[in-house]
N, C-alpha and C. Protein backbone atom coordinates (compact mmCIF):
# COMPACT_ATOMS: atom_id res chain seq x y z
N UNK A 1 176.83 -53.85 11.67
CA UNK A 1 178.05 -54.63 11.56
C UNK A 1 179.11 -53.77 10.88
N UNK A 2 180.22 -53.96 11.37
CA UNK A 2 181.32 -52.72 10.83
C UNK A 2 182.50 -53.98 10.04
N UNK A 3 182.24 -53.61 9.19
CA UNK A 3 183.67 -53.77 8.03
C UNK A 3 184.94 -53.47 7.75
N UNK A 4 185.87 -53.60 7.76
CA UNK A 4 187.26 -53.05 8.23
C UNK A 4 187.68 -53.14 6.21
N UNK A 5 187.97 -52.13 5.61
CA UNK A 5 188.95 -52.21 4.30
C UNK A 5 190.02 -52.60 4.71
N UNK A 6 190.90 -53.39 4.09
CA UNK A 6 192.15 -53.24 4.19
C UNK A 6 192.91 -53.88 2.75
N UNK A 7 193.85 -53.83 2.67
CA UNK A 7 194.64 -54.32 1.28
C UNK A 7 193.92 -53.73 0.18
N UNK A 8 193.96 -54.27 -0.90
CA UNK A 8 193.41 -53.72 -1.96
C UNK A 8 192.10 -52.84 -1.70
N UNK A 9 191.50 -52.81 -0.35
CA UNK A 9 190.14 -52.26 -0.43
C UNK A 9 190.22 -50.73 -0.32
N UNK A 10 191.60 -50.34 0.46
CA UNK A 10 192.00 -49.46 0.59
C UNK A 10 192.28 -48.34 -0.28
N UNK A 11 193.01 -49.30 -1.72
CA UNK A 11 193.67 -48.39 -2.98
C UNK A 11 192.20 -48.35 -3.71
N UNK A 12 191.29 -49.26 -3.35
CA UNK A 12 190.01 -48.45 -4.13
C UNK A 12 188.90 -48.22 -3.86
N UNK A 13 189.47 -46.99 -2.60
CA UNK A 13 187.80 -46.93 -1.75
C UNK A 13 186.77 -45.84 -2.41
N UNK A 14 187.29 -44.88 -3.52
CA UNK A 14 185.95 -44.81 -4.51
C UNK A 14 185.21 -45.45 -5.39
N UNK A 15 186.18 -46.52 -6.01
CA UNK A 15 185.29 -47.73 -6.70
C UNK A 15 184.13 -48.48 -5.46
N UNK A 16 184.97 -48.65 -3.92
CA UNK A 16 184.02 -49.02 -3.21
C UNK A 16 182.81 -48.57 -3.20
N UNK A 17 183.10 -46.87 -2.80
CA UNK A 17 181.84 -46.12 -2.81
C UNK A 17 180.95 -46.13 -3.44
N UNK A 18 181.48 -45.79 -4.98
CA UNK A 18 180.37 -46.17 -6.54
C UNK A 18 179.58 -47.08 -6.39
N UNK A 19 180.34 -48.91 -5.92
CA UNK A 19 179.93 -50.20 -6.27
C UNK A 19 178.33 -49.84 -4.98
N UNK A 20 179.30 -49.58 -4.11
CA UNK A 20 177.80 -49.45 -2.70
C UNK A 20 176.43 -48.24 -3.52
N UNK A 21 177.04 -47.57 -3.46
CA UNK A 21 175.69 -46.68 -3.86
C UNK A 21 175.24 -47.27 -5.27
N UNK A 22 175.99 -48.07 -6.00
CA UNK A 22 174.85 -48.28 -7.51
C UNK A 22 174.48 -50.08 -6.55
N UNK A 23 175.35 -50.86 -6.16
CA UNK A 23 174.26 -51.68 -5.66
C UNK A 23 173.52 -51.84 -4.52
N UNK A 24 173.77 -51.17 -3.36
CA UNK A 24 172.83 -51.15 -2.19
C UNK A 24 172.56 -49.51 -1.77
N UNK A 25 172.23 -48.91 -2.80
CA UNK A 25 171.80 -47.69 -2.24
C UNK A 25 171.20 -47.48 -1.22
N UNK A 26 171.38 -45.97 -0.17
CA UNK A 26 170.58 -45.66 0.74
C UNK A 26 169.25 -44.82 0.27
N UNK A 27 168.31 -45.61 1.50
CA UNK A 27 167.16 -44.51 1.05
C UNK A 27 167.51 -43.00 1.49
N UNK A 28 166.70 -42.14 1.28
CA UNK A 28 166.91 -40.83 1.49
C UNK A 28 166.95 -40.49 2.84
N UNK A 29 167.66 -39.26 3.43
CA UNK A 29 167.72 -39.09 4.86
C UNK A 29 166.40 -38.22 5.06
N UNK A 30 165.58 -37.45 6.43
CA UNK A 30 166.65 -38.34 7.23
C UNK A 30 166.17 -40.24 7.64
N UNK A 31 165.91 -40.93 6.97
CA UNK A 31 165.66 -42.73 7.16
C UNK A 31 166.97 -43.32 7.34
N UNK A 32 166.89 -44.12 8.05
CA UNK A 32 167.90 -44.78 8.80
C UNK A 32 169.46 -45.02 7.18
N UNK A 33 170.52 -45.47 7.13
CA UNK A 33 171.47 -45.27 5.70
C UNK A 33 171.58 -47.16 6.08
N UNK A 34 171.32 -47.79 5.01
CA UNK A 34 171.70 -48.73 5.17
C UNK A 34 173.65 -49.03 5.22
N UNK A 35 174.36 -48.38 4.78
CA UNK A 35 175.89 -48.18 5.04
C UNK A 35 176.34 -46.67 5.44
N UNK A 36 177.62 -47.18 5.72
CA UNK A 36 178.36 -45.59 6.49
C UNK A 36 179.68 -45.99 5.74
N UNK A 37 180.43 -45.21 4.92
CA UNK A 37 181.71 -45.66 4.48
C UNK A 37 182.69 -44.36 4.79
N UNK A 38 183.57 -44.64 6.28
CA UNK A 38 184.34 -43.86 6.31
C UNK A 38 185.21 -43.91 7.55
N UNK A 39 186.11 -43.42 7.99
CA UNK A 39 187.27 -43.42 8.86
C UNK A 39 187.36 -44.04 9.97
N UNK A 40 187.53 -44.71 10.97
CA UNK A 40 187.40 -44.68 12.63
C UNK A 40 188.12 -43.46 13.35
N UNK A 41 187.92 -43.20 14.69
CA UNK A 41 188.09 -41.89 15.11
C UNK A 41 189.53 -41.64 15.10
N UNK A 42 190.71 -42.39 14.89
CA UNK A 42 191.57 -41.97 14.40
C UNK A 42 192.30 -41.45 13.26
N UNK A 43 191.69 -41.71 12.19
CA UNK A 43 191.73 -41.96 11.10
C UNK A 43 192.64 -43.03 10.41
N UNK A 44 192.85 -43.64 11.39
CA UNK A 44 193.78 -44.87 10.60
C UNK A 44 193.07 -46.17 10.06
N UNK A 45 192.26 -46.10 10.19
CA UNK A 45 191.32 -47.42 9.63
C UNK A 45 190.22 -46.80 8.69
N UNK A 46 190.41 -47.41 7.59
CA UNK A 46 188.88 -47.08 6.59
C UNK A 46 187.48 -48.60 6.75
N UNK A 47 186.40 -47.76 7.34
CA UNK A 47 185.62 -49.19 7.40
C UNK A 47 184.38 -48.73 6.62
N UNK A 48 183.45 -49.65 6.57
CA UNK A 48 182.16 -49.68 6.45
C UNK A 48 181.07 -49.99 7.49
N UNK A 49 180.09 -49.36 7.69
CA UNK A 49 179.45 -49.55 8.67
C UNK A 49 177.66 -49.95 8.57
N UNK A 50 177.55 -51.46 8.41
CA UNK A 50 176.22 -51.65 7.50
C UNK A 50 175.00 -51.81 8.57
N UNK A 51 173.82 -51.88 8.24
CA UNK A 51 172.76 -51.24 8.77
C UNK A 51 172.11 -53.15 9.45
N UNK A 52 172.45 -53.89 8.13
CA UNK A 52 172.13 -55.04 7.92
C UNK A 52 173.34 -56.35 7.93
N UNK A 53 173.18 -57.50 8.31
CA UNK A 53 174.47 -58.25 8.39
C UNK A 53 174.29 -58.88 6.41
N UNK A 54 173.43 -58.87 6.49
CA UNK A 54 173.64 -59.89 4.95
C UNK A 54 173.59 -58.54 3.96
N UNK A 55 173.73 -57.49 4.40
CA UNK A 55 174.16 -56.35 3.34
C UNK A 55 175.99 -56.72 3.78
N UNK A 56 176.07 -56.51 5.02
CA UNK A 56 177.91 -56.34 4.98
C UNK A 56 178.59 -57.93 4.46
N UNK A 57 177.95 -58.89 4.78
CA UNK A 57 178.37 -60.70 4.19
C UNK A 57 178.19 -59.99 2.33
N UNK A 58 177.74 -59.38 1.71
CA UNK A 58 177.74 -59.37 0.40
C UNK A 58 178.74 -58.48 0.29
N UNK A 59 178.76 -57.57 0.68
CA UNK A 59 179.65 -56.54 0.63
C UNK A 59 181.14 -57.68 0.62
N UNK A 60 181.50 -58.23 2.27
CA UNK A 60 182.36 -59.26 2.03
C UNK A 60 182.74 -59.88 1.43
N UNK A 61 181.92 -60.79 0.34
CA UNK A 61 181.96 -61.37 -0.84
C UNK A 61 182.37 -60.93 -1.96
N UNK A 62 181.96 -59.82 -1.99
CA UNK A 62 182.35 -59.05 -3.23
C UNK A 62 183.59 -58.42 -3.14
N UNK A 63 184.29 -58.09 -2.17
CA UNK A 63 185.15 -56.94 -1.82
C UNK A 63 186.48 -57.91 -1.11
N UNK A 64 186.46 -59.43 -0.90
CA UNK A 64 187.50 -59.77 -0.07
C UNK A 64 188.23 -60.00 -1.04
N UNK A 65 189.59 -59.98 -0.83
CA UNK A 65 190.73 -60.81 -1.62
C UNK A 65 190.81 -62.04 -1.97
């Protein structure tokens, strides 16, 4: 399930990063990453890209405005 940042998620997508890796860390590669946090092929969109839907619904929760 892919996650779209936008508004505030944007001005703090290393706090994002931190919050993901200290609360849903990935296991080690190469095993599947439960998230992907980074660009679409244009680079105009910052998303997240989760492995699991009730990892990205928390993520949601935590992260919407």
């Amino acid at each position: 399930m892919d996650v779209e940042i936008i508004g505030k998620g944007r001005d703090h997508i290393l706090e994002i990063g931190e919050w993901l890796d200290s609360k849903m860390p990935n296991p080690p590669l190469p095993d599947p990453q439960r998230w992907t946090l980074g660009y679409n092929e244009d680079g105009s969109r910052i998303g997240v890209r989760f492995l699991s839907e009730r990892d990205a619904l928390h993520f949601m929760m935590r992260w919407s405005e």
